[in-house]
C-alpha atoms as a PDB file:
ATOM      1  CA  UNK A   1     -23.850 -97.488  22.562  1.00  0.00           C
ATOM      2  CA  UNK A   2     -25.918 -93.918  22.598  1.00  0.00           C
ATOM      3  CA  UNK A   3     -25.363 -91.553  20.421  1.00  0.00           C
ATOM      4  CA  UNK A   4     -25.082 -88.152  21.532  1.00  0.00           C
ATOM      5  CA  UNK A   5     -27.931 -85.834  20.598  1.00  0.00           C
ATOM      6  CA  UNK A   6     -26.436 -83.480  17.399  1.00  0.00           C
ATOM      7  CA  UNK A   7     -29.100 -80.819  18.786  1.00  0.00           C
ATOM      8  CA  UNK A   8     -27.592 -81.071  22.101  1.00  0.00           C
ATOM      9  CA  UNK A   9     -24.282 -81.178  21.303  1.00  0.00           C
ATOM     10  CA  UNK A  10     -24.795 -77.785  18.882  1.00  0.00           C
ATOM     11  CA  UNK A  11     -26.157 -76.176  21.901  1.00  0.00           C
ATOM     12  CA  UNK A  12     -23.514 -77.094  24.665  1.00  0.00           C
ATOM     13  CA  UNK A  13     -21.152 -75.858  21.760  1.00  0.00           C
ATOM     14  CA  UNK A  14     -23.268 -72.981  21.664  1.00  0.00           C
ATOM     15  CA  UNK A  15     -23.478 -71.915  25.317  1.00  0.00           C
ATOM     16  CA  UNK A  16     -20.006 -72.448  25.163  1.00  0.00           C
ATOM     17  CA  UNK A  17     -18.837 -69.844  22.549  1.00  0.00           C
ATOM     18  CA  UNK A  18     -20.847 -67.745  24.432  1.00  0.00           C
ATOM     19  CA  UNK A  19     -19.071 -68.276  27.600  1.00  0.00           C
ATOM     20  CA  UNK A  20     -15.311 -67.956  26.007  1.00  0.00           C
ATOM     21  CA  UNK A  21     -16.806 -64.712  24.253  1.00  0.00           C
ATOM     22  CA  UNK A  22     -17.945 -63.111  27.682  1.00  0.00           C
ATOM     23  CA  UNK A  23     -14.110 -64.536  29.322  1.00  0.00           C
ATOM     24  CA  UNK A  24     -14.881 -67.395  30.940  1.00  0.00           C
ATOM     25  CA  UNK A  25     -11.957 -69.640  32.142  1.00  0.00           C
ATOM     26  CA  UNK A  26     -11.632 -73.490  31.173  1.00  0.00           C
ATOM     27  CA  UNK A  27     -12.954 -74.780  34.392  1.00  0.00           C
ATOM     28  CA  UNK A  28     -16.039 -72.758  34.379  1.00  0.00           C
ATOM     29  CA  UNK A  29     -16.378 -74.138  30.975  1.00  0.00           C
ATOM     30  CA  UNK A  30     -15.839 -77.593  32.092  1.00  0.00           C
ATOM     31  CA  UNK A  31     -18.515 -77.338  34.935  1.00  0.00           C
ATOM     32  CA  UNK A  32     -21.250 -75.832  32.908  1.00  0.00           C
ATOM     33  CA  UNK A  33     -21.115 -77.976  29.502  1.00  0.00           C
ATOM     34  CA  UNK A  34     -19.915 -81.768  29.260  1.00  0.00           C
ATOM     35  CA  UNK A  35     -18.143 -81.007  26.113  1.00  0.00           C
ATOM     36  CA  UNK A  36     -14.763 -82.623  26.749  1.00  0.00           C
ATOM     37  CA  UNK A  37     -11.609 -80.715  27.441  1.00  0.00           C
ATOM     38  CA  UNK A  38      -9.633 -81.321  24.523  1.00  0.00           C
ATOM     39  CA  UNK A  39     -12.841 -79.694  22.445  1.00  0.00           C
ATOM     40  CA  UNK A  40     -13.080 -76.796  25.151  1.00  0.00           C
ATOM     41  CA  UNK A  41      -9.697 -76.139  24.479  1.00  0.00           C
ATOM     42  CA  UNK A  42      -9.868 -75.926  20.651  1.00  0.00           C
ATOM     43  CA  UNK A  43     -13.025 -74.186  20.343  1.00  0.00           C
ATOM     44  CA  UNK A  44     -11.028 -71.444  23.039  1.00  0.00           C
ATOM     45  CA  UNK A  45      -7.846 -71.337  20.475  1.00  0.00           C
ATOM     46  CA  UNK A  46     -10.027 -71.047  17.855  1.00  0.00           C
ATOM     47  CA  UNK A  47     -12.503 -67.862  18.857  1.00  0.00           C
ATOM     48  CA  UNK A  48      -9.597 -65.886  20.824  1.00  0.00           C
ATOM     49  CA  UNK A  49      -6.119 -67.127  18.993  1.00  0.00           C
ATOM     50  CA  UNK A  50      -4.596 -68.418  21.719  1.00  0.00           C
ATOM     51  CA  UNK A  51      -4.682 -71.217  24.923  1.00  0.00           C
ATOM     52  CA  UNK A  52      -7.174 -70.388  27.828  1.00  0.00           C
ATOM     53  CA  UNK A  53      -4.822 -68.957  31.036  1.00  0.00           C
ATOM     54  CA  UNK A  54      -3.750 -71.695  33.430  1.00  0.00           C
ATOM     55  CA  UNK A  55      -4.067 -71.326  36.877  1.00  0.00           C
ATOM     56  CA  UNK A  56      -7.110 -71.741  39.911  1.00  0.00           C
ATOM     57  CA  UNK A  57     -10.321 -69.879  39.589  1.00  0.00           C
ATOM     58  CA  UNK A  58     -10.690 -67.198  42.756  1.00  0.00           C
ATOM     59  CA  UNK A  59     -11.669 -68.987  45.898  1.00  0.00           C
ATOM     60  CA  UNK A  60     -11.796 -66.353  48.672  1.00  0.00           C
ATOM     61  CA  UNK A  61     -14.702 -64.374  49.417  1.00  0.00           C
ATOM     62  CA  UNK A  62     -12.742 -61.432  50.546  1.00  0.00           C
ATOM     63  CA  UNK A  63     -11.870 -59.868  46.826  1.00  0.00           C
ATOM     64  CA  UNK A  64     -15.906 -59.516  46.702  1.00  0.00           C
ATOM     65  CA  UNK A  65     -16.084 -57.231  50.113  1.00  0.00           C
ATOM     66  CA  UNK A  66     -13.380 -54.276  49.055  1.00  0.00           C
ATOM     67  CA  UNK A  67     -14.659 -51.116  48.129  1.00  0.00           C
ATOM     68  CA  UNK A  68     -15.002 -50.857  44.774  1.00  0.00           C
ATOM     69  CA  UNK A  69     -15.514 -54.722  43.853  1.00  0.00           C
ATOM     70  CA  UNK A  70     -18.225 -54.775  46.433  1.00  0.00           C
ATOM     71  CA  UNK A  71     -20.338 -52.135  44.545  1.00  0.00           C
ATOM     72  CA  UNK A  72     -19.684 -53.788  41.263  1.00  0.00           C
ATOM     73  CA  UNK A  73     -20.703 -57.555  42.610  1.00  0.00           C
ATOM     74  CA  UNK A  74     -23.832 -55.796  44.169  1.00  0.00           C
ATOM     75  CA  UNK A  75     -24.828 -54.599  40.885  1.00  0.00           C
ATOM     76  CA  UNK A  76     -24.800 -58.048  39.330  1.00  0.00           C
ATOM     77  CA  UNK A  77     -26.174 -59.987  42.061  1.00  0.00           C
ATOM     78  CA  UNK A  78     -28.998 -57.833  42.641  1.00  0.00           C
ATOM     79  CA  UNK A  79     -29.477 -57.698  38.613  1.00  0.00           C
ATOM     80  CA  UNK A  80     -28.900 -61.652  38.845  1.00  0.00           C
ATOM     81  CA  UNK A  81     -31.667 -61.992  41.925  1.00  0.00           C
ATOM     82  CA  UNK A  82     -34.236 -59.848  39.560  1.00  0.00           C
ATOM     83  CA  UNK A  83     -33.887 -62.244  37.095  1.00  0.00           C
ATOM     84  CA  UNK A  84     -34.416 -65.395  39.063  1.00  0.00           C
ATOM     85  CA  UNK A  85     -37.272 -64.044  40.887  1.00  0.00           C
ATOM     86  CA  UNK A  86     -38.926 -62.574  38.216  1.00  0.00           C
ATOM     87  CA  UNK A  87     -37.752 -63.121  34.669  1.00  0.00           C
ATOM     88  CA  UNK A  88     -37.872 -66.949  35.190  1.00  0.00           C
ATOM     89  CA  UNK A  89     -34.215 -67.471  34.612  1.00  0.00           C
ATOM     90  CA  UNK A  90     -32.266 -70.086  36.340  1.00  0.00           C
ATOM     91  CA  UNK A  91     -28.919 -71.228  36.365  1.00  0.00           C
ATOM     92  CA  UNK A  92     -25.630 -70.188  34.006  1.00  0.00           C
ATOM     93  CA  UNK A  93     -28.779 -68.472  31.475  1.00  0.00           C
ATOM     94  CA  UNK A  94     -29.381 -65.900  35.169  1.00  0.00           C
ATOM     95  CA  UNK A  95     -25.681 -65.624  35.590  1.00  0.00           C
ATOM     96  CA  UNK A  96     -25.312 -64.721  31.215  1.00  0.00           C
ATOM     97  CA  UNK A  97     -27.844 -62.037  31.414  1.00  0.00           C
ATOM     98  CA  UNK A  98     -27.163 -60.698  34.329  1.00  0.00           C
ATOM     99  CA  UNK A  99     -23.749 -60.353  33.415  1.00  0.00           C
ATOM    100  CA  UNK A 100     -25.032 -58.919  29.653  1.00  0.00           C
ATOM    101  CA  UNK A 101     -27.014 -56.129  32.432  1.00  0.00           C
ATOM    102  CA  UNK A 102     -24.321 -55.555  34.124  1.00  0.00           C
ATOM    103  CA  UNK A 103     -22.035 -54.993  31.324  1.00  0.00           C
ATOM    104  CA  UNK A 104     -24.754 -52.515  29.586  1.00  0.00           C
ATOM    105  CA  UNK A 105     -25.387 -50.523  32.800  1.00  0.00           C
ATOM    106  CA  UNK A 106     -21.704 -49.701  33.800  1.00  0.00           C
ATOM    107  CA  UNK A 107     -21.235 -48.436  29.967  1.00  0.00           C
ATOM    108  CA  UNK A 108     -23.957 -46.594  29.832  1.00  0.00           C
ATOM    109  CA  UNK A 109     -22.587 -44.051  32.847  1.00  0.00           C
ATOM    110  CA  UNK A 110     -19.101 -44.516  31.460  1.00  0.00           C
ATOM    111  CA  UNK A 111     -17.527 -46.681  34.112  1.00  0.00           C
ATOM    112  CA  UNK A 112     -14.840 -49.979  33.553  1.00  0.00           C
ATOM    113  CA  UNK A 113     -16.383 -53.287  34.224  1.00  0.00           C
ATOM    114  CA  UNK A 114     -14.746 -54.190  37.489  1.00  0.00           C
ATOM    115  CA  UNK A 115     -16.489 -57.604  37.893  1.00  0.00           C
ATOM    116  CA  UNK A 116     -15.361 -60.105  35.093  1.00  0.00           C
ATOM    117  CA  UNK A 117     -17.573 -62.780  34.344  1.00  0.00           C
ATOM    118  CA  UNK A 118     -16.000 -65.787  35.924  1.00  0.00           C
ATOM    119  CA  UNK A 119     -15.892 -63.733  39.299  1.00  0.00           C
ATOM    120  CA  UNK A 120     -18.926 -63.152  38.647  1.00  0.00           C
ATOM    121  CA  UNK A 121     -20.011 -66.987  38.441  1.00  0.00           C
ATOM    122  CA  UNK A 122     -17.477 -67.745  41.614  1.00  0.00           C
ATOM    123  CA  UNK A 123     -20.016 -64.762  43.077  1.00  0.00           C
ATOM    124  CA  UNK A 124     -23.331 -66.996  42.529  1.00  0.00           C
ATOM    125  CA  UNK A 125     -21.616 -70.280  43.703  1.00  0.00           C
ATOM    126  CA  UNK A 126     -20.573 -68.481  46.990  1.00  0.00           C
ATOM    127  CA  UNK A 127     -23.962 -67.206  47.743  1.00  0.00           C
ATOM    128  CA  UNK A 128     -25.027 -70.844  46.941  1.00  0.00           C
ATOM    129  CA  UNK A 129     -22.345 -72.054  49.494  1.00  0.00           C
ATOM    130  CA  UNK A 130     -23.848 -69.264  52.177  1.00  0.00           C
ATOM    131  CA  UNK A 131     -20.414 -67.973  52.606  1.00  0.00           C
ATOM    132  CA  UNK A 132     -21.844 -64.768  50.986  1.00  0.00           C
ATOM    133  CA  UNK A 133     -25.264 -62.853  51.660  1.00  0.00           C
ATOM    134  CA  UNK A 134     -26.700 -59.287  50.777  1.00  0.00           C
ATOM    135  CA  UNK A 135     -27.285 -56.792  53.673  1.00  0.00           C
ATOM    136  CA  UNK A 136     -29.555 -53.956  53.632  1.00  0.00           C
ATOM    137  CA  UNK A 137     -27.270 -50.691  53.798  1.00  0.00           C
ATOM    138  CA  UNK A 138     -28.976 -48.728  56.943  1.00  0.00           C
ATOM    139  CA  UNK A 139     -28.600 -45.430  55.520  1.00  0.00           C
ATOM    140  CA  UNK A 140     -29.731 -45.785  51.437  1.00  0.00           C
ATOM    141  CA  UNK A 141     -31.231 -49.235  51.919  1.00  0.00           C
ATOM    142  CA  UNK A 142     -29.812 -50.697  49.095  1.00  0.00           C
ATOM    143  CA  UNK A 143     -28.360 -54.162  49.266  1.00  0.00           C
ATOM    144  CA  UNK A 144     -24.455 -55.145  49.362  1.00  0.00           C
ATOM    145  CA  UNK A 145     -22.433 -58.425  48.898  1.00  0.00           C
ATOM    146  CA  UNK A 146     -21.160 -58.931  52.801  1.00  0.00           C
ATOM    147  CA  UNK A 147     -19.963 -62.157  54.487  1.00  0.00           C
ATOM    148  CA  UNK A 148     -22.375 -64.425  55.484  1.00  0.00           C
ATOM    149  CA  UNK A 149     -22.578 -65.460  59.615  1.00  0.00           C
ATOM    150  CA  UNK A 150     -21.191 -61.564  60.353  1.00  0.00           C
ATOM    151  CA  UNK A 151     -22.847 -59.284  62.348  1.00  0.00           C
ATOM    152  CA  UNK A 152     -24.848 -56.372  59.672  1.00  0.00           C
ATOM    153  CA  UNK A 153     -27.145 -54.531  62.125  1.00  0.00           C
ATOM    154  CA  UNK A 154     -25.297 -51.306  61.433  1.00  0.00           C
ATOM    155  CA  UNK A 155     -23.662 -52.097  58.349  1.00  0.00           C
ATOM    156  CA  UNK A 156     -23.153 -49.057  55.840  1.00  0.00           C
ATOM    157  CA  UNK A 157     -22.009 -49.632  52.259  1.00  0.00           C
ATOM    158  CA  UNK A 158     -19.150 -47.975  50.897  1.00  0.00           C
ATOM    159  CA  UNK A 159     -21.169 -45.765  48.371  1.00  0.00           C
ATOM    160  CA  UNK A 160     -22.090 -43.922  52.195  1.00  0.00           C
ATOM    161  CA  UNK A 161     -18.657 -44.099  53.217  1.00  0.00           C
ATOM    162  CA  UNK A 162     -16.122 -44.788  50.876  1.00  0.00           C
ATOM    163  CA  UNK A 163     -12.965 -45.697  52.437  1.00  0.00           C
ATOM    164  CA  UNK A 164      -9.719 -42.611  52.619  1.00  0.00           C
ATOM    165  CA  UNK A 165      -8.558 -43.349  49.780  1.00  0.00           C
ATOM    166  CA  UNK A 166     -10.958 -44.562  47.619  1.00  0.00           C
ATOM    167  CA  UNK A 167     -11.019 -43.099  44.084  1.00  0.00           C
ATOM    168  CA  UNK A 168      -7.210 -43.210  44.136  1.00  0.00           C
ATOM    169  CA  UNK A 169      -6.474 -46.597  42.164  1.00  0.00           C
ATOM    170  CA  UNK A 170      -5.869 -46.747  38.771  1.00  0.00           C
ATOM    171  CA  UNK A 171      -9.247 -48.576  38.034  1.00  0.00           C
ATOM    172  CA  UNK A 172     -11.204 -46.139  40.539  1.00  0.00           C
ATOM    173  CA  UNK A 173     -10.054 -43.305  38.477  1.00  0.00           C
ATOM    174  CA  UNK A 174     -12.593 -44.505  35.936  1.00  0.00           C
ATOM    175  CA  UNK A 175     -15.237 -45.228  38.628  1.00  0.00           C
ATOM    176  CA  UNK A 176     -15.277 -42.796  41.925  1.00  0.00           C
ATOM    177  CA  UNK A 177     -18.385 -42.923  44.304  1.00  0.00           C
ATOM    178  CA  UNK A 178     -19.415 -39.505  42.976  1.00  0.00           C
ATOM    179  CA  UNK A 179     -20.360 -41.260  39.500  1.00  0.00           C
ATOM    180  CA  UNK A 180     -21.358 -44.779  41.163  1.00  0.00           C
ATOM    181  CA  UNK A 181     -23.970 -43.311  43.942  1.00  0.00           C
ATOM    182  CA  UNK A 182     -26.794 -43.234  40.941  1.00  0.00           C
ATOM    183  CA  UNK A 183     -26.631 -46.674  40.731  1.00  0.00           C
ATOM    184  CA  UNK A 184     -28.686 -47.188  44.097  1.00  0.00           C
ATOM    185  CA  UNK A 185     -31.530 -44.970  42.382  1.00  0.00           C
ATOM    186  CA  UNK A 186     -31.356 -45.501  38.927  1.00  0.00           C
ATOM    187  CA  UNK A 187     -32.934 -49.195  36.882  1.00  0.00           C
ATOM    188  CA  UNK A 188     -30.705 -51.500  35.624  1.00  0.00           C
ATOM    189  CA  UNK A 189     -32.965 -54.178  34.563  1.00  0.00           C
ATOM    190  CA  UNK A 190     -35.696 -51.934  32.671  1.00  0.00           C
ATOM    191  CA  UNK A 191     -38.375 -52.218  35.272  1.00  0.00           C
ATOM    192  CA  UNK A 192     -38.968 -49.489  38.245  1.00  0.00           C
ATOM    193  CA  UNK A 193     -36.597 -51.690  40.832  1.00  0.00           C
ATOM    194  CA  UNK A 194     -33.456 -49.991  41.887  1.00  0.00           C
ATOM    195  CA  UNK A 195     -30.504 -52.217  40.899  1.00  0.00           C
ATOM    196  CA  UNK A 196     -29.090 -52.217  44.676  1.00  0.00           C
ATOM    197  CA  UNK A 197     -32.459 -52.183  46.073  1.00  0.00           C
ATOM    198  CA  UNK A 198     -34.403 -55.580  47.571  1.00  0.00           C
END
């Protein structure tokens, strides 16, 4: 019978504290480390004091397309791209730093963190599905989280026009387009690349 690596083991144990400290749910945790369940469970008990929620992970696309989700997805998947391009990240280690970005880029202007990370994680596996794509925006040219097999030719974001009433929710309070358009010109990742930009 083999033995399980210890060195292994301390990492998956590891990676997965770090997951349950960023919020992810149980069966993100169950698909990224093959730690079993009942150890998932009391490692999650253990760092937050209570049992992880119950219930599906998001499955529909369309959460990731409203107004203000859409420009906080964006963020992170063009942060997340960056990274796999260029900083020679793959995999859930892409999807933790970009999320670290992400989270260190909204504070710095002051916003709420709209995206949490295990929508964040659904994001990536939907782009990996091709049910989601980024589309140039035809007036700033930066690049948005649409549906994938859609028409874009004319597609404008919603930092260019924001719906009505956008601004008007509770959580858009902390977030309104006025404070969100310097994201399309300003670095998230430390390099000279707009965060929204290809």
């Amino acid at each position: 019978m083999r033995t399980k690596s210890v060195v292994l083991e301390a990492r998956e144990i590891q990676l997965a504290i770090e997951l349950i400290e960023l919020g992810a749910r149980l069966q993100l945790l169950e698909a990224e480390t093959s730690l079993s369940r009942d150890r998932l469970i009391k490692l999650y008990k253990e760092l937050k004091g209570a049992s992880p929620p119950k219930g599906m992970l998001p499955f529909s696309t369309d959460w990731f397309v409203t107004w203000l989700p859409n420009i906080h997805s964006s963020l992170f998947h063009n942060i997340y791209r960056h990274l796999v391009q260029y900083g020679g990240c793959q995999g859930i280690e892409a999807i933790v730093k970009a999320y670290r970005l992400y989270l260190e880029h909204v504070e710095l202007h002051g916003w709420e963190a709209v995206l949490g990370f295990t929508r964040a994680w659904t994001l990536v596996r939907f782009f990996d599905s091709k049910m989601l794509q980024m589309t140039p925006c035809t007036r700033c040219g930066g690049h948005f989280v649409t549906h994938a097999h859609e028409p874009h030719g004319q597609y404008v974001c919603g930092l260019c026009a924001p719906p009505s009433r956008a601004g008007k929710t509770r959580k858009a309070k902390h977030a309104p387009a006025a404070d969100l358009a310097p994201a399309a010109a300003s670095p998230a990742t430390g390099g000279d690349i707009s965060p929204l930009a290809a």
